[in-house]
C-alpha atoms as a PDB file:
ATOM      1  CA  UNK A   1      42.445 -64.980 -53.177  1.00  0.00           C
ATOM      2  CA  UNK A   2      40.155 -65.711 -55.835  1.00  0.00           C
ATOM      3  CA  UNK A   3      39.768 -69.670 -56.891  1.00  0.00           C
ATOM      4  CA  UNK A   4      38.337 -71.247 -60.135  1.00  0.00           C
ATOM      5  CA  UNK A   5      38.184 -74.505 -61.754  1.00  0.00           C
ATOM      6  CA  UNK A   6      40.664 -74.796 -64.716  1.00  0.00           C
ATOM      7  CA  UNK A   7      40.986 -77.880 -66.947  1.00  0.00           C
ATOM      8  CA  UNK A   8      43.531 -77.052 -69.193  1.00  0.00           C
ATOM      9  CA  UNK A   9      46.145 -74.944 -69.842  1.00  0.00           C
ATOM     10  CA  UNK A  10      47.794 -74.862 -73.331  1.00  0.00           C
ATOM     11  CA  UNK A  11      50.995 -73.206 -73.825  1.00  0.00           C
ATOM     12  CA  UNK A  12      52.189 -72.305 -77.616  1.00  0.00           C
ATOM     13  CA  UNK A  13      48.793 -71.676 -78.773  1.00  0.00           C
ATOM     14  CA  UNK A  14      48.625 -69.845 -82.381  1.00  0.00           C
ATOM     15  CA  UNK A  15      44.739 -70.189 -82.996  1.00  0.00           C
ATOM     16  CA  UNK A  16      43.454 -68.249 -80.270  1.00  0.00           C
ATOM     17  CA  UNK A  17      44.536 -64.837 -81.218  1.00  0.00           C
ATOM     18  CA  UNK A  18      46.970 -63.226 -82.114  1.00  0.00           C
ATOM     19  CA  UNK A  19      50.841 -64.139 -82.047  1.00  0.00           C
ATOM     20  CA  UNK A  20      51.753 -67.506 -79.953  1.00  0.00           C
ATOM     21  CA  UNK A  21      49.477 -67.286 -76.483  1.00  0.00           C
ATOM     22  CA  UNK A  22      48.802 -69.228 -73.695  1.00  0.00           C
ATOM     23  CA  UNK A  23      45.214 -70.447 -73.540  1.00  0.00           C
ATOM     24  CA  UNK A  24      43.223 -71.206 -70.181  1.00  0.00           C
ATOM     25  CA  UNK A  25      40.544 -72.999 -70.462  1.00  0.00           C
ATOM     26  CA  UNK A  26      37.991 -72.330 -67.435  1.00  0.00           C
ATOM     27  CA  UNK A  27      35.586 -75.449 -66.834  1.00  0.00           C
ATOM     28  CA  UNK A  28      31.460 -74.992 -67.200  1.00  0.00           C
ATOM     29  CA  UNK A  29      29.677 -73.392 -69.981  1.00  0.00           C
ATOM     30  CA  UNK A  30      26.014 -72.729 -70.539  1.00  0.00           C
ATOM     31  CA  UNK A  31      25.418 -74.507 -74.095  1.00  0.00           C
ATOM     32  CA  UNK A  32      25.562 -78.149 -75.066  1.00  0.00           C
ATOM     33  CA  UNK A  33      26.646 -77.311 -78.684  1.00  0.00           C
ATOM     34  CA  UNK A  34      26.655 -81.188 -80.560  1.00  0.00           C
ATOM     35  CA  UNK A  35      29.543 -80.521 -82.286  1.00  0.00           C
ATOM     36  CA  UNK A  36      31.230 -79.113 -79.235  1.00  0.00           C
ATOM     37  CA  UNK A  37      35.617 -79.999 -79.153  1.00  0.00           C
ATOM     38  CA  UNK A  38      35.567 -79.787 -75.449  1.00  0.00           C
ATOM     39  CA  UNK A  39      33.158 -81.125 -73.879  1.00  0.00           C
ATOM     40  CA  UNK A  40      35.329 -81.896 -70.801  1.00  0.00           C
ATOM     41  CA  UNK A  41      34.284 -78.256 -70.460  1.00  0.00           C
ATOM     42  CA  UNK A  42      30.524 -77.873 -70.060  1.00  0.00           C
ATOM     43  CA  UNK A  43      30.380 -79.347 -66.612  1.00  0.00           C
ATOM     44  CA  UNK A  44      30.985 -76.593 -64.145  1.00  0.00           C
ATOM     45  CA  UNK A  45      32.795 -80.198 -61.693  1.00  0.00           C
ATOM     46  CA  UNK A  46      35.294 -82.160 -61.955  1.00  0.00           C
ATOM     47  CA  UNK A  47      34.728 -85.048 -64.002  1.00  0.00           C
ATOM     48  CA  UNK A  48      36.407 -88.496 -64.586  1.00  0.00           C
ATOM     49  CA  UNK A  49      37.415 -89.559 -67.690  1.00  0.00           C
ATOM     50  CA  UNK A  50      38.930 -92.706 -69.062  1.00  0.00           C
ATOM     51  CA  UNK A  51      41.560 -93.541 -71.753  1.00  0.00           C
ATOM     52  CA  UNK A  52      40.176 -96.916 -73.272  1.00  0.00           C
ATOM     53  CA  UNK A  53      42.986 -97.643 -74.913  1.00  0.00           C
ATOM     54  CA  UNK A  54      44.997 -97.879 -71.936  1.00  0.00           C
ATOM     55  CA  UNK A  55      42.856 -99.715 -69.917  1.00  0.00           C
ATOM     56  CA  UNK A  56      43.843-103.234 -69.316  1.00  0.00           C
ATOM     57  CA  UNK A  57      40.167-104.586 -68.093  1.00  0.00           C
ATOM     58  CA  UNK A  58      42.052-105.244 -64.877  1.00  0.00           C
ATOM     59  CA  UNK A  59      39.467-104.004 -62.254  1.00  0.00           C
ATOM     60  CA  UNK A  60      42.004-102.298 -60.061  1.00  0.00           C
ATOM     61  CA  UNK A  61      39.713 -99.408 -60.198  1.00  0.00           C
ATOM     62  CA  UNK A  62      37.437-101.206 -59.100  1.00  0.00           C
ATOM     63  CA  UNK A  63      38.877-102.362 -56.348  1.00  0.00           C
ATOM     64  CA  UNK A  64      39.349 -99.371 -55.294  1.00  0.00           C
ATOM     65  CA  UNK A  65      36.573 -97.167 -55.491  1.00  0.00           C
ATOM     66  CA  UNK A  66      33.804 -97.346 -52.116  1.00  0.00           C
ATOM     67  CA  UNK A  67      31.049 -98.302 -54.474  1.00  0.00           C
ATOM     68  CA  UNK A  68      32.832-100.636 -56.557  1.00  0.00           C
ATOM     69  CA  UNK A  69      30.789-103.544 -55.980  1.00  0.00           C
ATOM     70  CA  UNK A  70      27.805-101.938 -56.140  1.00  0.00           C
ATOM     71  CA  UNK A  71      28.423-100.147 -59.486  1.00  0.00           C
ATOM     72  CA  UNK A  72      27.007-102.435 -62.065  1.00  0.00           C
ATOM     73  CA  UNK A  73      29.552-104.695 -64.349  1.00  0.00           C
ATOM     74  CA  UNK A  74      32.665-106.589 -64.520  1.00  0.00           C
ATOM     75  CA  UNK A  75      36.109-105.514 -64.854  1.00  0.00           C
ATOM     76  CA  UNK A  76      36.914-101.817 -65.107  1.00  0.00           C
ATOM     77  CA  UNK A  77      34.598 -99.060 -63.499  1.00  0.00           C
ATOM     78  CA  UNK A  78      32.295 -97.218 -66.594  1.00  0.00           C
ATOM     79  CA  UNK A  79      33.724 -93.481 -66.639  1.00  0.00           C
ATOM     80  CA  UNK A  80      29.940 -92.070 -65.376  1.00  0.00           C
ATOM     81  CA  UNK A  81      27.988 -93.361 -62.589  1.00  0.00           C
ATOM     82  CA  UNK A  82      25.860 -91.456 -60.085  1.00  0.00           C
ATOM     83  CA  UNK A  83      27.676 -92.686 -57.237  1.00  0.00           C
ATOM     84  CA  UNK A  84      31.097 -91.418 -58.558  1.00  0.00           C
ATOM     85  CA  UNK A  85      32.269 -88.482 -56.001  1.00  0.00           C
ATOM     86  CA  UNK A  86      35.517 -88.279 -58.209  1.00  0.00           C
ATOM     87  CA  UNK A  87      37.483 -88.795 -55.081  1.00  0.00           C
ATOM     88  CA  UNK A  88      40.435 -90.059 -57.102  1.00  0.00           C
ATOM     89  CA  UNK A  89      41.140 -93.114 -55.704  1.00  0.00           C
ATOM     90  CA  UNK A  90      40.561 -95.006 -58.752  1.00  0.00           C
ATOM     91  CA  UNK A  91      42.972 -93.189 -60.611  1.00  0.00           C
ATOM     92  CA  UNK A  92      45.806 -93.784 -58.553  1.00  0.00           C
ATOM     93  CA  UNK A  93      45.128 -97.138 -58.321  1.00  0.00           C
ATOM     94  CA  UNK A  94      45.172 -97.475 -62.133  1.00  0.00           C
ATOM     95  CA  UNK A  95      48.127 -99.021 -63.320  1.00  0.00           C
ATOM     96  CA  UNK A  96      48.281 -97.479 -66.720  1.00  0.00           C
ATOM     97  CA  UNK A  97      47.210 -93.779 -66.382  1.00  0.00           C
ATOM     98  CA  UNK A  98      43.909 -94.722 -67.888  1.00  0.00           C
ATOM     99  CA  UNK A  99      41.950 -92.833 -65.750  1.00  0.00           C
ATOM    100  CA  UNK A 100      42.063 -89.224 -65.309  1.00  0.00           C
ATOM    101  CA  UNK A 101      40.543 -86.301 -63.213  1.00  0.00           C
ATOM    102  CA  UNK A 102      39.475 -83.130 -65.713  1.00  0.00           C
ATOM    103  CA  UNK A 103      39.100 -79.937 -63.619  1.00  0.00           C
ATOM    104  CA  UNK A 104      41.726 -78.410 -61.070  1.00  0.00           C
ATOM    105  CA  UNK A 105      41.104 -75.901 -58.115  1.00  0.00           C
ATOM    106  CA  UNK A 106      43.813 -73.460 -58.817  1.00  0.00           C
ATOM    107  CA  UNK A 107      44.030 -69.200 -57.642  1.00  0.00           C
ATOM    108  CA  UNK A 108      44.869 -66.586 -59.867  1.00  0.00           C
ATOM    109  CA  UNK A 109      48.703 -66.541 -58.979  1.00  0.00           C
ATOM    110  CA  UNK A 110      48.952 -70.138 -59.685  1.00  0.00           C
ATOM    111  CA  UNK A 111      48.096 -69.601 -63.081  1.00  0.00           C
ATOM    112  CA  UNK A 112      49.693 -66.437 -63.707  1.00  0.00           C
ATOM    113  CA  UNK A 113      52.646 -67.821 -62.529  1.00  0.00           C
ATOM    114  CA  UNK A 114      52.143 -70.700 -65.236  1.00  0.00           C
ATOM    115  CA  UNK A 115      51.276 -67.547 -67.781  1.00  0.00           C
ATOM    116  CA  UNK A 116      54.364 -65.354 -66.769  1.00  0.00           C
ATOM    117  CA  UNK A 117      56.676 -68.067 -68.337  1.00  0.00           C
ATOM    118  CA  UNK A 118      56.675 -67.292 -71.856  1.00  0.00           C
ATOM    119  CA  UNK A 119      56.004 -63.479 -71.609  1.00  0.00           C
ATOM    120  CA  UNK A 120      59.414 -63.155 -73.590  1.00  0.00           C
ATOM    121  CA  UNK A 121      57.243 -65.193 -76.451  1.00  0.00           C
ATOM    122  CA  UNK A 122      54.380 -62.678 -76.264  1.00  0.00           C
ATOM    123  CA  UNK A 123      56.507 -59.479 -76.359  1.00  0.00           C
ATOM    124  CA  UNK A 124      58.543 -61.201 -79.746  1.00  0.00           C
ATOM    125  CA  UNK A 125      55.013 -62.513 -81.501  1.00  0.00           C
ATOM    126  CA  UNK A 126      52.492 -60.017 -80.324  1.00  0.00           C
ATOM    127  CA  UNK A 127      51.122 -62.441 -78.293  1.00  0.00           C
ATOM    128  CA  UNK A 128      49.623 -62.876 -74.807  1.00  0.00           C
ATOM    129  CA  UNK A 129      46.956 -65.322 -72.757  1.00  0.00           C
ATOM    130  CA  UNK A 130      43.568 -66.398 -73.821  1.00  0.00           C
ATOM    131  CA  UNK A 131      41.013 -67.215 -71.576  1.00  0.00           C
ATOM    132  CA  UNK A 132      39.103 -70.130 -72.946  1.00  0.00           C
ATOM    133  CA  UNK A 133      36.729 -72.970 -71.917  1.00  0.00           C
ATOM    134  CA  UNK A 134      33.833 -73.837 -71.465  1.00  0.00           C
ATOM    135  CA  UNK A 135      32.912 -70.283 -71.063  1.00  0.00           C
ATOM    136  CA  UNK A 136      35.296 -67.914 -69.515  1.00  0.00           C
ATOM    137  CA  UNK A 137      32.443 -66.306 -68.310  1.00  0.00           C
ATOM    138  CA  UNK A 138      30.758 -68.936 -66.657  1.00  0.00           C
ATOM    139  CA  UNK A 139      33.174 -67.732 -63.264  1.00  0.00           C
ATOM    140  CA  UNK A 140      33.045 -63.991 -63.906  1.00  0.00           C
ATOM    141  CA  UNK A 141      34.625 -63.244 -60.906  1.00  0.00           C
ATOM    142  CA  UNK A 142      37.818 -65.645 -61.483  1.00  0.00           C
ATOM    143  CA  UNK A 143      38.013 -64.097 -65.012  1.00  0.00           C
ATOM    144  CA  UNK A 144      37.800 -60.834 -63.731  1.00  0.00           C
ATOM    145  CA  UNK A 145      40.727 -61.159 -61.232  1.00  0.00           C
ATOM    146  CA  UNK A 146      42.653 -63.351 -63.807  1.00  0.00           C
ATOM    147  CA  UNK A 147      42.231 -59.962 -66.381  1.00  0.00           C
ATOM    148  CA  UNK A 148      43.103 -57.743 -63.946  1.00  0.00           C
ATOM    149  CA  UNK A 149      46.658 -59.774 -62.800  1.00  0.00           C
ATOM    150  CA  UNK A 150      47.271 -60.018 -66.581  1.00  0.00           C
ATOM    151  CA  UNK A 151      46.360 -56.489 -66.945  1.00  0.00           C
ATOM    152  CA  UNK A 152      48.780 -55.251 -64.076  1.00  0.00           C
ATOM    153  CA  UNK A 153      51.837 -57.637 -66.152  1.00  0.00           C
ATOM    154  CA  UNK A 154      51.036 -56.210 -69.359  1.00  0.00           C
ATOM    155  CA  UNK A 155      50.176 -59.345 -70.930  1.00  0.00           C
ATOM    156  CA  UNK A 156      47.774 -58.780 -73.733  1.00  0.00           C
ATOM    157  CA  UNK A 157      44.266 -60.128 -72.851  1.00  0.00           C
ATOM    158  CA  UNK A 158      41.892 -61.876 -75.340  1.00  0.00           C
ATOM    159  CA  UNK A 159      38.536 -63.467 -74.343  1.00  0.00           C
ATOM    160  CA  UNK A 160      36.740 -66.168 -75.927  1.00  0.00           C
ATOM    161  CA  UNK A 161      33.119 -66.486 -74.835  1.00  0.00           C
ATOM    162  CA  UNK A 162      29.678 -68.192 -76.385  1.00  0.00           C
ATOM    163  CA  UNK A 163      28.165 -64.592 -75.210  1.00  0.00           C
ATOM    164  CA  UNK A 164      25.383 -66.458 -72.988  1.00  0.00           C
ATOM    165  CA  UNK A 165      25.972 -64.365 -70.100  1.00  0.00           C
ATOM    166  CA  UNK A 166      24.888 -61.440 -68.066  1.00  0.00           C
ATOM    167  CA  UNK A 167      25.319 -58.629 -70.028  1.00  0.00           C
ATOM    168  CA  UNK A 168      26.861 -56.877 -66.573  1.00  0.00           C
ATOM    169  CA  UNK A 169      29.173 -59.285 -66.295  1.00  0.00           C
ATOM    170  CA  UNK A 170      30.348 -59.184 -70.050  1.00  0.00           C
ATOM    171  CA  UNK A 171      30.589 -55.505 -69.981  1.00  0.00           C
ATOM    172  CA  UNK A 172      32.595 -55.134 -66.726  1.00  0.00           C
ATOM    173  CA  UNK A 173      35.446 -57.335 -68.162  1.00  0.00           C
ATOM    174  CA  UNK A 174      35.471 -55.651 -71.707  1.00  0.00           C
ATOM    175  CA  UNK A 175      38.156 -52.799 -70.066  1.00  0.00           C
ATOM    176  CA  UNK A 176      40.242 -55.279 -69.380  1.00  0.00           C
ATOM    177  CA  UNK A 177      40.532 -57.548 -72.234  1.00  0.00           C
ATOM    178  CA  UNK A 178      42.059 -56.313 -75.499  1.00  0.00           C
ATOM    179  CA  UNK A 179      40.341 -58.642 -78.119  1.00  0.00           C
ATOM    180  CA  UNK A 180      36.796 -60.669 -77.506  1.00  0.00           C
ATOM    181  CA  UNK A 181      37.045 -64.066 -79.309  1.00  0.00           C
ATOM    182  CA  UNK A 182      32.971 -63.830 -80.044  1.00  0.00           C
ATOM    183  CA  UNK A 183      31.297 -67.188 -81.089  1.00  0.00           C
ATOM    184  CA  UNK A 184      28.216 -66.692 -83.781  1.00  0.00           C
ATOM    185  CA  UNK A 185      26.939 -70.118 -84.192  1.00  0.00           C
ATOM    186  CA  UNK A 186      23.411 -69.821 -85.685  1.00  0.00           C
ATOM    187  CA  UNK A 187      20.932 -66.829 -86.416  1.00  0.00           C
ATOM    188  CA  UNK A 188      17.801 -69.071 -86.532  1.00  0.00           C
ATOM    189  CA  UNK A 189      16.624 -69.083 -82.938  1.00  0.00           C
ATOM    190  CA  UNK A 190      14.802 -72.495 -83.553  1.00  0.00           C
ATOM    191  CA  UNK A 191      17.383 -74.237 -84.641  1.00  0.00           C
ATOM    192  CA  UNK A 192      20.410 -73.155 -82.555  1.00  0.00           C
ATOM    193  CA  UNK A 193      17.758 -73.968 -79.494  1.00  0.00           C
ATOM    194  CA  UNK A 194      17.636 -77.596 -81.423  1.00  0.00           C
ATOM    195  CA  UNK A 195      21.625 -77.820 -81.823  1.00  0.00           C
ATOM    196  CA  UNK A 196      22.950 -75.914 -78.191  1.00  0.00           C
ATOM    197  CA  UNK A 197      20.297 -76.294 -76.197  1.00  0.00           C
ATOM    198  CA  UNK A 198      19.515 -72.387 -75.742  1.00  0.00           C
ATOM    199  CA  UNK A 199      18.140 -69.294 -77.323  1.00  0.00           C
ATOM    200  CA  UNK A 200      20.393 -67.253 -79.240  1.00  0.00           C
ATOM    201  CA  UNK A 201      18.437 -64.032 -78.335  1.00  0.00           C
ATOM    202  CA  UNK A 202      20.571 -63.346 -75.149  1.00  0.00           C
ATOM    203  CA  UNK A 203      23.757 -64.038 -77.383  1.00  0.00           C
ATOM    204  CA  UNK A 204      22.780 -61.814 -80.392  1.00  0.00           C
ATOM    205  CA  UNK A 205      21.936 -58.927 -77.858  1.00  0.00           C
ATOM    206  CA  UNK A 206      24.649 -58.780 -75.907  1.00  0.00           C
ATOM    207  CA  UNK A 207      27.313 -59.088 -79.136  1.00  0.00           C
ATOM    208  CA  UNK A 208      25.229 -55.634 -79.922  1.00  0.00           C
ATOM    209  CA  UNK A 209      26.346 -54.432 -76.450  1.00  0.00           C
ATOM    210  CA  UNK A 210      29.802 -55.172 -76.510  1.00  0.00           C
ATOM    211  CA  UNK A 211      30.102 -53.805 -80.429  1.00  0.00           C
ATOM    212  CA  UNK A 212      28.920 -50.482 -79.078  1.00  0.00           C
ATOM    213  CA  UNK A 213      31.193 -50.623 -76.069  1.00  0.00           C
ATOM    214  CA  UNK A 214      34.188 -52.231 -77.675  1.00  0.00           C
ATOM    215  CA  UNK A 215      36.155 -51.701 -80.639  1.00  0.00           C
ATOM    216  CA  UNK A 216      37.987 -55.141 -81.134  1.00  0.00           C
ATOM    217  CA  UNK A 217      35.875 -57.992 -81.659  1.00  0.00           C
ATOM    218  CA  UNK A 218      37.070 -61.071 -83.891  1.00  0.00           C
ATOM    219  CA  UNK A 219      33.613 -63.331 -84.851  1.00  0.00           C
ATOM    220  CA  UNK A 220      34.033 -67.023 -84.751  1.00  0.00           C
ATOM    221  CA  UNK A 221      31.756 -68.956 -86.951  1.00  0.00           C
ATOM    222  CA  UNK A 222      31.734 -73.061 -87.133  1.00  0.00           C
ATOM    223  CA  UNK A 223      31.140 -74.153 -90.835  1.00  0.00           C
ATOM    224  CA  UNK A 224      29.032 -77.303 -89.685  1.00  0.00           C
ATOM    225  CA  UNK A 225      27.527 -79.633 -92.792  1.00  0.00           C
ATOM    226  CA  UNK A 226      23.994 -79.672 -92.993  1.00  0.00           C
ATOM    227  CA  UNK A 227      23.433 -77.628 -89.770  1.00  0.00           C
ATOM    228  CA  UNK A 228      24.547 -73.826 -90.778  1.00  0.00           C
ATOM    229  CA  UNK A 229      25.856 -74.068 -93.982  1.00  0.00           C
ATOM    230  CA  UNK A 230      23.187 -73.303 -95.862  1.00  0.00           C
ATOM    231  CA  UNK A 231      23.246 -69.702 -97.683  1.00  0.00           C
ATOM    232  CA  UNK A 232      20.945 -68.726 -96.236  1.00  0.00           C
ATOM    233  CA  UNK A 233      22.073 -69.264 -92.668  1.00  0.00           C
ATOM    234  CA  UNK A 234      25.557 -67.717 -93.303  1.00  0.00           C
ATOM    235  CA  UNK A 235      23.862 -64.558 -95.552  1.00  0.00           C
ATOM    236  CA  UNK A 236      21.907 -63.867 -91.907  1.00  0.00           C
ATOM    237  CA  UNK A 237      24.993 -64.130 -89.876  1.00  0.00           C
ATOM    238  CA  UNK A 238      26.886 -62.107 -92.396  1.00  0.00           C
ATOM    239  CA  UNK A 239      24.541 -59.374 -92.587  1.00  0.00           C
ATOM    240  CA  UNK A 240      24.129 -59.374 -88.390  1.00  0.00           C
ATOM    241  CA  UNK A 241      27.629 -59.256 -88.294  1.00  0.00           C
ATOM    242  CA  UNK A 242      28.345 -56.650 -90.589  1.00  0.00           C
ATOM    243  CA  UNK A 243      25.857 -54.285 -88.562  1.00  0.00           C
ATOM    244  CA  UNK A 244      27.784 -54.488 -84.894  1.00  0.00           C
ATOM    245  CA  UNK A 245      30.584 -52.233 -84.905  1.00  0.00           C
ATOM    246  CA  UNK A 246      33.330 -53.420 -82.919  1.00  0.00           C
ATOM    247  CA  UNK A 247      33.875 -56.198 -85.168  1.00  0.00           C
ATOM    248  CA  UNK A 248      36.638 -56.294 -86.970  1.00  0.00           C
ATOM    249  CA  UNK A 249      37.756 -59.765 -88.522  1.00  0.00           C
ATOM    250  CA  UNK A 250      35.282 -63.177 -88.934  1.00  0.00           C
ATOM    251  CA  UNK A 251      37.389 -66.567 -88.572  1.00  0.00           C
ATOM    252  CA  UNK A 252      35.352 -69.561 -90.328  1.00  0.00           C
ATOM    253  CA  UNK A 253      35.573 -72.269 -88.127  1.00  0.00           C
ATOM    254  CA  UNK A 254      35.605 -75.831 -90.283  1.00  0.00           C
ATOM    255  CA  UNK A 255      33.555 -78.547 -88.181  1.00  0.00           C
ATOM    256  CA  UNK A 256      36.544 -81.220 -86.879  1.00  0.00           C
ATOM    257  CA  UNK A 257      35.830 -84.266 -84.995  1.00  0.00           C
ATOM    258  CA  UNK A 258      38.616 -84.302 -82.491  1.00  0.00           C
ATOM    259  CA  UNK A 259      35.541 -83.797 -79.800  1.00  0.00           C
ATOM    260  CA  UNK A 260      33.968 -87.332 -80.857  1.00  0.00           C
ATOM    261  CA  UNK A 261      36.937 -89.482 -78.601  1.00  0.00           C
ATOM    262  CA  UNK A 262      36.646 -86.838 -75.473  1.00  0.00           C
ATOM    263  CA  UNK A 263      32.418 -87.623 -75.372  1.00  0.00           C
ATOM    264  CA  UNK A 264      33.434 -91.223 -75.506  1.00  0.00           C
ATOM    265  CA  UNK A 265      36.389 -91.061 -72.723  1.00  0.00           C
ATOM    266  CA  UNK A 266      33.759 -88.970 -70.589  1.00  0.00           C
ATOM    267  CA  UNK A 267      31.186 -91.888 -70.840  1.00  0.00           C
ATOM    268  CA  UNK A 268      28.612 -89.545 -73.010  1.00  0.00           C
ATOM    269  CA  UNK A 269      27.415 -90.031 -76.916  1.00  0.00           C
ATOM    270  CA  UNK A 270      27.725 -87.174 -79.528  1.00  0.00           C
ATOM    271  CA  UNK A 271      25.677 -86.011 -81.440  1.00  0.00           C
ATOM    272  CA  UNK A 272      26.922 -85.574 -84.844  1.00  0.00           C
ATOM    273  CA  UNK A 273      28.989 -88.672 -84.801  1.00  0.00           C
ATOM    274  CA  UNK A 274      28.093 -88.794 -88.695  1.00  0.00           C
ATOM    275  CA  UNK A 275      28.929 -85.468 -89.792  1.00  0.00           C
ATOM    276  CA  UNK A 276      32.227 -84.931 -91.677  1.00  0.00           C
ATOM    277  CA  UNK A 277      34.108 -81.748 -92.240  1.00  0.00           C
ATOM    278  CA  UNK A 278      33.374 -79.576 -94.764  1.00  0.00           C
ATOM    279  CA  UNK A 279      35.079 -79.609 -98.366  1.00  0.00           C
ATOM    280  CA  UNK A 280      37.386 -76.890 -99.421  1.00  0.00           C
ATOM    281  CA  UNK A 281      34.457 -75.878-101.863  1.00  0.00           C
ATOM    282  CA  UNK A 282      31.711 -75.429 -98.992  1.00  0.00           C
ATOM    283  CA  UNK A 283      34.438 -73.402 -97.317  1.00  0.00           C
ATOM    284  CA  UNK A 284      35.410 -70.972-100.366  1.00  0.00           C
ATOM    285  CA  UNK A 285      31.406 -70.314-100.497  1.00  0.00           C
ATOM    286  CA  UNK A 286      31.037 -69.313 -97.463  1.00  0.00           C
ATOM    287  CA  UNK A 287      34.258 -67.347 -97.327  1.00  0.00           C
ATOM    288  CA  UNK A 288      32.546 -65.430-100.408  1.00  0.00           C
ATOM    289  CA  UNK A 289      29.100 -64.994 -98.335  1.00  0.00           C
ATOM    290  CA  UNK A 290      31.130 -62.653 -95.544  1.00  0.00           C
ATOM    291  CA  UNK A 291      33.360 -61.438 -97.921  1.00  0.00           C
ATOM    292  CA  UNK A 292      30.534 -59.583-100.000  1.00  0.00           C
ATOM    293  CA  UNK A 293      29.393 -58.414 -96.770  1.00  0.00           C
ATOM    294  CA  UNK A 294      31.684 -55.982 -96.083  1.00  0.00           C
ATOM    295  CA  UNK A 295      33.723 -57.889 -93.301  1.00  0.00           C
ATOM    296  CA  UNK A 296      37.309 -59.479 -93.377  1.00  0.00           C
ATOM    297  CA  UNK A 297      37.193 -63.292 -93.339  1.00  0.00           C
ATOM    298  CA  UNK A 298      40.175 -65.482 -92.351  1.00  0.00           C
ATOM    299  CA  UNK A 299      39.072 -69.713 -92.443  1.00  0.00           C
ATOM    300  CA  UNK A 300      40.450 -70.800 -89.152  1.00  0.00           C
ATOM    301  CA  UNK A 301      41.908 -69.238 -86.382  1.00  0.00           C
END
């Protein structure tokens, strides 16, 4: 049976699709966006992370781990280190739950049979399961067989994906998901290469594919301060969005910080530690931009 790495699985969801859903997030993903909310979920491994407020500064950890005295410091064990095989043993030895293991082994049943409880809430809501991440896509074969168990329940399938992919691999999952969750972070190739990490060009092309292919396509575009909400960048993506056919709704995506404490439990450093949400104004403009495009616009979702 099929495995994959999952790291979380969110039950009641109501902002990844339609009607209240269950959201799996799969672990790795191809970009490094800086203003990324999960970054628990770009490593394709299991990772450690650590709860600072819980730790006590005990070194029970430390005590612990094989390397421990080798692993540079005092006290507790730092939540990266090269030597770290995330074996485990340092989290049970933690007294207080600070120290955690993101990323679970798990087959498809296992998490349809964690789906499958709140069917009764999709049928009421028009809801269903929404496979997340990371990037769903990143283990195309585990999202395939994941679709096709969903498909074979009649739970309603959505898919939310950067769109750096295979375009193979994107297309032979379209027939089995009902809505694509599509993410259009920047039309400048230069500058979302700056801010992810990677060329857009894949991206754009295959959103061109899967508009010509598929008729139910929701756009998700991050309103980021100073990075793409100029009017200029959102006149681009409004005009490349109004030209791909299967779209059919663009959610406006405010830039939050609830990512800035997971870098920080995960040992890392963000990168747009200074950058605040946008205003209600910047929002409203933007909102505008699409909405003399041609497209439907919800903010959020």
């Amino acid at each position: 049976m099929q495995n994959g790495l999952v790291f979380n699985i969110q039950k009641y969801s109501v902002h990844d699709g339609p009607g209240i859903r269950t959201t799996v997030f799969l672990k790795g993903c191809p970009l490094h966006c800086r203003w990324c909310h999960n970054p628990e979920g770009i490593s394709r491994r299991r990772e450690l992370i650590v709860l600072e407020s819980r730790c006590l500064g005990c070194g029970e950890c430390r005590l612990a781990c094989r390397y421990g005295t080798v692993i540079p410091g005092d006290g507790a064990l730092p939540a990266r280190s090269e030597l770290c095989e995330v074996c485990g043993a340092c989290v049970e030895a933690c007294p207080t739950q600070g120290r955690q293991i993101v990323g679970q082994e798990l087959c498809v049943s296992q998490v349809l049979e964690t789906v499958l409880q709140d069917q009764i809430f999709y049928e009421e809501s028009g809801g269903g399961v929404t496979f997340s991440g990371g990037e769903p896509l990143s283990q195309p074969g585990f999202l395939r067989s994941l679709l096709e168990a969903c498909r074979d329940r009649g739970v309603h399938t959505t898919v939310d994906t950067c769109g750096l992919t295979q375009q193979k691999d994107l297309l032979s999952v379209a027939a089995l998901t009902d809505l694509f969750l599509y993410d259009l972070k920047l039309m400048d190739d230069a500058k979302h290469l700056h801010y992810t990490g990677v060329s857009n060009a894949l991206i754009l092309e295959n959103l061109q594919a899967l508009g010509r292919s598929h008729g139910r396509i929701w756009l998700r575009v991050p309103i980021i301060p100073g990075i793409n909400d100029a009017p200029a960048d959102l006149e681009a993506a409004a005009h490349f969005a109004a030209a791909v056919p299967g779209v059919r709704q663009v959610n406006l995506l405010p830039f939050h910080r609830t990512g800035l404490p997971k870098s920080s439990r995960l040992g890392q450093e963000s990168g747009l530690a200074e950058v605040q949400p946008p205003s209600a104004e910047a929002m409203n403009r933007a909102v505008d931009i699409f909405t003399r495009a041609g497209l439907v616009v919800k903010q959020g979702g």
